[in-house]
Every structure is written in C-alpha cells, then in structure tokens.
N, C-alpha and C. Protein backbone atom coordinates (compact mmCIF):
# COMPACT_ATOMS: atom_id res chain seq x y z
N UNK A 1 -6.16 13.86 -4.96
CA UNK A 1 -5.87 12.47 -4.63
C UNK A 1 -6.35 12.22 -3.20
N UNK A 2 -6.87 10.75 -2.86
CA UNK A 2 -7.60 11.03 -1.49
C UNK A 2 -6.20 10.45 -0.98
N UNK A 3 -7.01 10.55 0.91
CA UNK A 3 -5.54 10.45 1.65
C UNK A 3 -5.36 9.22 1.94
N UNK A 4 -4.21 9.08 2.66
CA UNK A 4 -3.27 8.13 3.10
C UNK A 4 -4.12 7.34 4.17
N UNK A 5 -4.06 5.86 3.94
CA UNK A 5 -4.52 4.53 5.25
C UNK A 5 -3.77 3.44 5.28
N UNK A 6 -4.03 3.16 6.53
CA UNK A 6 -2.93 1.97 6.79
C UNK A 6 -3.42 1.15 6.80
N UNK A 7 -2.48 0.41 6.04
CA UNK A 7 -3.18 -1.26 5.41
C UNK A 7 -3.48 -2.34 6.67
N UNK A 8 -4.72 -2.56 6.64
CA UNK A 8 -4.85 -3.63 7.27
C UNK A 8 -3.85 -4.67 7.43
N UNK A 9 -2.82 -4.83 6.70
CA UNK A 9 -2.23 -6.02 6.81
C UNK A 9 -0.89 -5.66 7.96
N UNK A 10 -0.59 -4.12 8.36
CA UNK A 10 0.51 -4.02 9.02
C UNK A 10 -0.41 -4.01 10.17
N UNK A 11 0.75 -4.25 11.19
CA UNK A 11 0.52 -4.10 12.88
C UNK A 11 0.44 -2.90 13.38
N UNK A 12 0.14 -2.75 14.53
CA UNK A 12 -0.34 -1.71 15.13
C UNK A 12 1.05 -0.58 15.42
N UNK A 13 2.50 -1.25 15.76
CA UNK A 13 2.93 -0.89 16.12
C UNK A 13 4.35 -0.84 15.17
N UNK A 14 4.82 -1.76 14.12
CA UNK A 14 6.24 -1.37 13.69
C UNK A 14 6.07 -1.98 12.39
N UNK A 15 5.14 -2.81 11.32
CA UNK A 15 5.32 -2.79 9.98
C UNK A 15 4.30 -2.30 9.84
N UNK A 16 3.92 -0.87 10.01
CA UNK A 16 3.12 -0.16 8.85
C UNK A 16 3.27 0.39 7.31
N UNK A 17 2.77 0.05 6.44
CA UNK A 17 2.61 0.70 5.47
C UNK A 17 1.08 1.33 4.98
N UNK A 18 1.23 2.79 4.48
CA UNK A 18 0.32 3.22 4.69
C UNK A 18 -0.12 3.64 3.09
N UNK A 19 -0.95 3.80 2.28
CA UNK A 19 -1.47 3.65 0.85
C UNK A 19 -2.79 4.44 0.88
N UNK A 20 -2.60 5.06 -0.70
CA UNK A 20 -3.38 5.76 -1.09
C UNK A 20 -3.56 5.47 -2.73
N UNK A 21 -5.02 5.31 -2.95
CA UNK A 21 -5.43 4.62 -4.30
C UNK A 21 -6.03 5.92 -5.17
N UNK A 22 -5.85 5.08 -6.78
CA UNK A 22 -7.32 6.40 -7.19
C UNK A 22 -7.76 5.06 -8.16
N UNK A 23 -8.53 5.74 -8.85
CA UNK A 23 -8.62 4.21 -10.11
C UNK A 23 -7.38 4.10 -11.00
N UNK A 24 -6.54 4.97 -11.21
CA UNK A 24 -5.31 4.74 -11.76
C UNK A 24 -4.01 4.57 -11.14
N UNK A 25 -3.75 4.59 -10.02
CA UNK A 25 -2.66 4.33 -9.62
C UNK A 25 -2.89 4.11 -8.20
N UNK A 26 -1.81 3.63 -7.03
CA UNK A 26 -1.60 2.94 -6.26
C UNK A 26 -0.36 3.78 -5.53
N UNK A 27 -0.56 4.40 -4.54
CA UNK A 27 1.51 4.91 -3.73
C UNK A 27 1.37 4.45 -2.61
N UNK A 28 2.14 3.76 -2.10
CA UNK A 28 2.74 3.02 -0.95
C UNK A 28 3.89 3.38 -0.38
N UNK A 29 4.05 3.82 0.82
CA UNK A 29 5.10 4.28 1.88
C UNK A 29 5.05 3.59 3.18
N UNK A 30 6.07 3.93 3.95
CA UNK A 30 6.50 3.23 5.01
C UNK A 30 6.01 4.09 6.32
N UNK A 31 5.06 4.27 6.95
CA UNK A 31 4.87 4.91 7.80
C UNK A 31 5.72 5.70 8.87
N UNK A 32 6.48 4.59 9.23
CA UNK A 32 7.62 4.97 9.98
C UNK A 32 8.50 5.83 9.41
N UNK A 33 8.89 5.95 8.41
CA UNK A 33 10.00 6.99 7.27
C UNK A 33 9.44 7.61 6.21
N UNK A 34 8.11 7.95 6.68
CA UNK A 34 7.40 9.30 5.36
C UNK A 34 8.50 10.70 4.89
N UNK A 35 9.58 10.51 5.39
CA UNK A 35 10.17 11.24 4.56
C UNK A 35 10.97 10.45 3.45
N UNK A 36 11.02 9.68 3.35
CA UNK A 36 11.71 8.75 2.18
C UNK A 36 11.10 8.72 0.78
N UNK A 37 9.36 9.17 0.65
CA UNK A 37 9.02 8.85 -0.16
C UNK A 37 7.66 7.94 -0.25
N UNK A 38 7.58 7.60 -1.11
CA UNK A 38 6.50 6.57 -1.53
C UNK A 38 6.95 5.56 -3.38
N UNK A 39 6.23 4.67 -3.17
CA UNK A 39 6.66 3.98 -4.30
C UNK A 39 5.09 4.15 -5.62
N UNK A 40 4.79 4.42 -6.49
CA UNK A 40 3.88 3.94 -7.43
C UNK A 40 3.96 3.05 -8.48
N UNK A 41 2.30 2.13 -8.07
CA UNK A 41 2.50 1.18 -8.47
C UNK A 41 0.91 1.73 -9.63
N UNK A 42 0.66 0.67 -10.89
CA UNK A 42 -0.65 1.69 -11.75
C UNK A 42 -2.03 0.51 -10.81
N UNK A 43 -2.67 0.67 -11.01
CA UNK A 43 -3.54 0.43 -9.86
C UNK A 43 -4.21 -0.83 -10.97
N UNK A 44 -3.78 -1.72 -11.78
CA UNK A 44 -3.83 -3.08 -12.41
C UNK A 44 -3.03 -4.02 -11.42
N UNK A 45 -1.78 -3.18 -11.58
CA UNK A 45 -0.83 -4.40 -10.61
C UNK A 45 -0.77 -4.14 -9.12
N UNK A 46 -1.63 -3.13 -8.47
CA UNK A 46 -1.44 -2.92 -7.35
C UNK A 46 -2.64 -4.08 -7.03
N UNK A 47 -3.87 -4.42 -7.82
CA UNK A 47 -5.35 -4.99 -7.59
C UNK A 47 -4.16 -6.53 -7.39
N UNK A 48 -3.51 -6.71 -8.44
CA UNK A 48 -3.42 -8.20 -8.59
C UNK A 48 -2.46 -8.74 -7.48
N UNK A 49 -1.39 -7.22 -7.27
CA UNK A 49 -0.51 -7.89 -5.61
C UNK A 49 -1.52 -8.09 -4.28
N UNK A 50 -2.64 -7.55 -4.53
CA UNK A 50 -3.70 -7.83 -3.48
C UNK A 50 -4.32 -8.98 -3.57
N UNK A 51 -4.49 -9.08 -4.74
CA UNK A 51 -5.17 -10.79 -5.01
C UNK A 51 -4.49 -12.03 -4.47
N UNK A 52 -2.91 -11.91 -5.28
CA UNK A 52 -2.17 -13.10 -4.87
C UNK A 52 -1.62 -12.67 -3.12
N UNK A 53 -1.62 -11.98 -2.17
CA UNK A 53 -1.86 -11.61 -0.79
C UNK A 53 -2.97 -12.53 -0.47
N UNK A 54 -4.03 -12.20 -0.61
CA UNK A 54 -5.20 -12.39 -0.14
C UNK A 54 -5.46 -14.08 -0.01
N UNK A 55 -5.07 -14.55 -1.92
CA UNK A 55 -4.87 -16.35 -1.67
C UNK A 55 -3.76 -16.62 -1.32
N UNK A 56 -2.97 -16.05 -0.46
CA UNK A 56 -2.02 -16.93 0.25
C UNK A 56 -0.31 -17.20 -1.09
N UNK A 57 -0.60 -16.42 -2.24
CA UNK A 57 0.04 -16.61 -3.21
C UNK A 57 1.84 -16.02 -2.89
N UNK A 58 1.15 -14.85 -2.19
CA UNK A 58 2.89 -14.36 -1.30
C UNK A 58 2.46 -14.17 -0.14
C-alpha cells in the first residue's frame, strides 16, 4: 500500500489529515493522533466525498 500524505485541504499547523489511496480503498487519519487509527472508506465513495468538497457541496 503506498504511503501516507497530507491533504491539501488541512493547514499547516493543527487540522491535518493525512490519507493514503489504492484503486480500492481510501484510509484517513488524523495526523495529530496516529495512534488512534485510521478510518476506511472503498475508494467509490472516497472519489465522490472529493467531488462534492471540491463543488462547494460540503
């Protein structure tokens, strides 16, 4: 699985979340508390929470 990047959309300094894709799935964690975990999402609905992001949808 490739590694972990931080989403453009967090700040430099206190909402990072940091993500790692493949063509099938999507895991998302909190930079700040990488010991907590990560969440998976299948990488259909991870494309489409990026979509409605992107138009302003959330």
């Amino acid at each position: 699985m490739p590694g972990w990047h931080k989403s453009s959309y967090s700040d430099r300094e206190y909402n990072c979340v940091e993500v790692r894709e493949t063509a099938h799935v999507a895991d998302v964690r909190d930079s700040q508390n990488r010991e907590h975990g990560h969440i998976r999402f299948p990488a259909s609905e991870w494309s489409a929470f990026l979509a409605d992001v992107r138009t302003g949808e959330l």
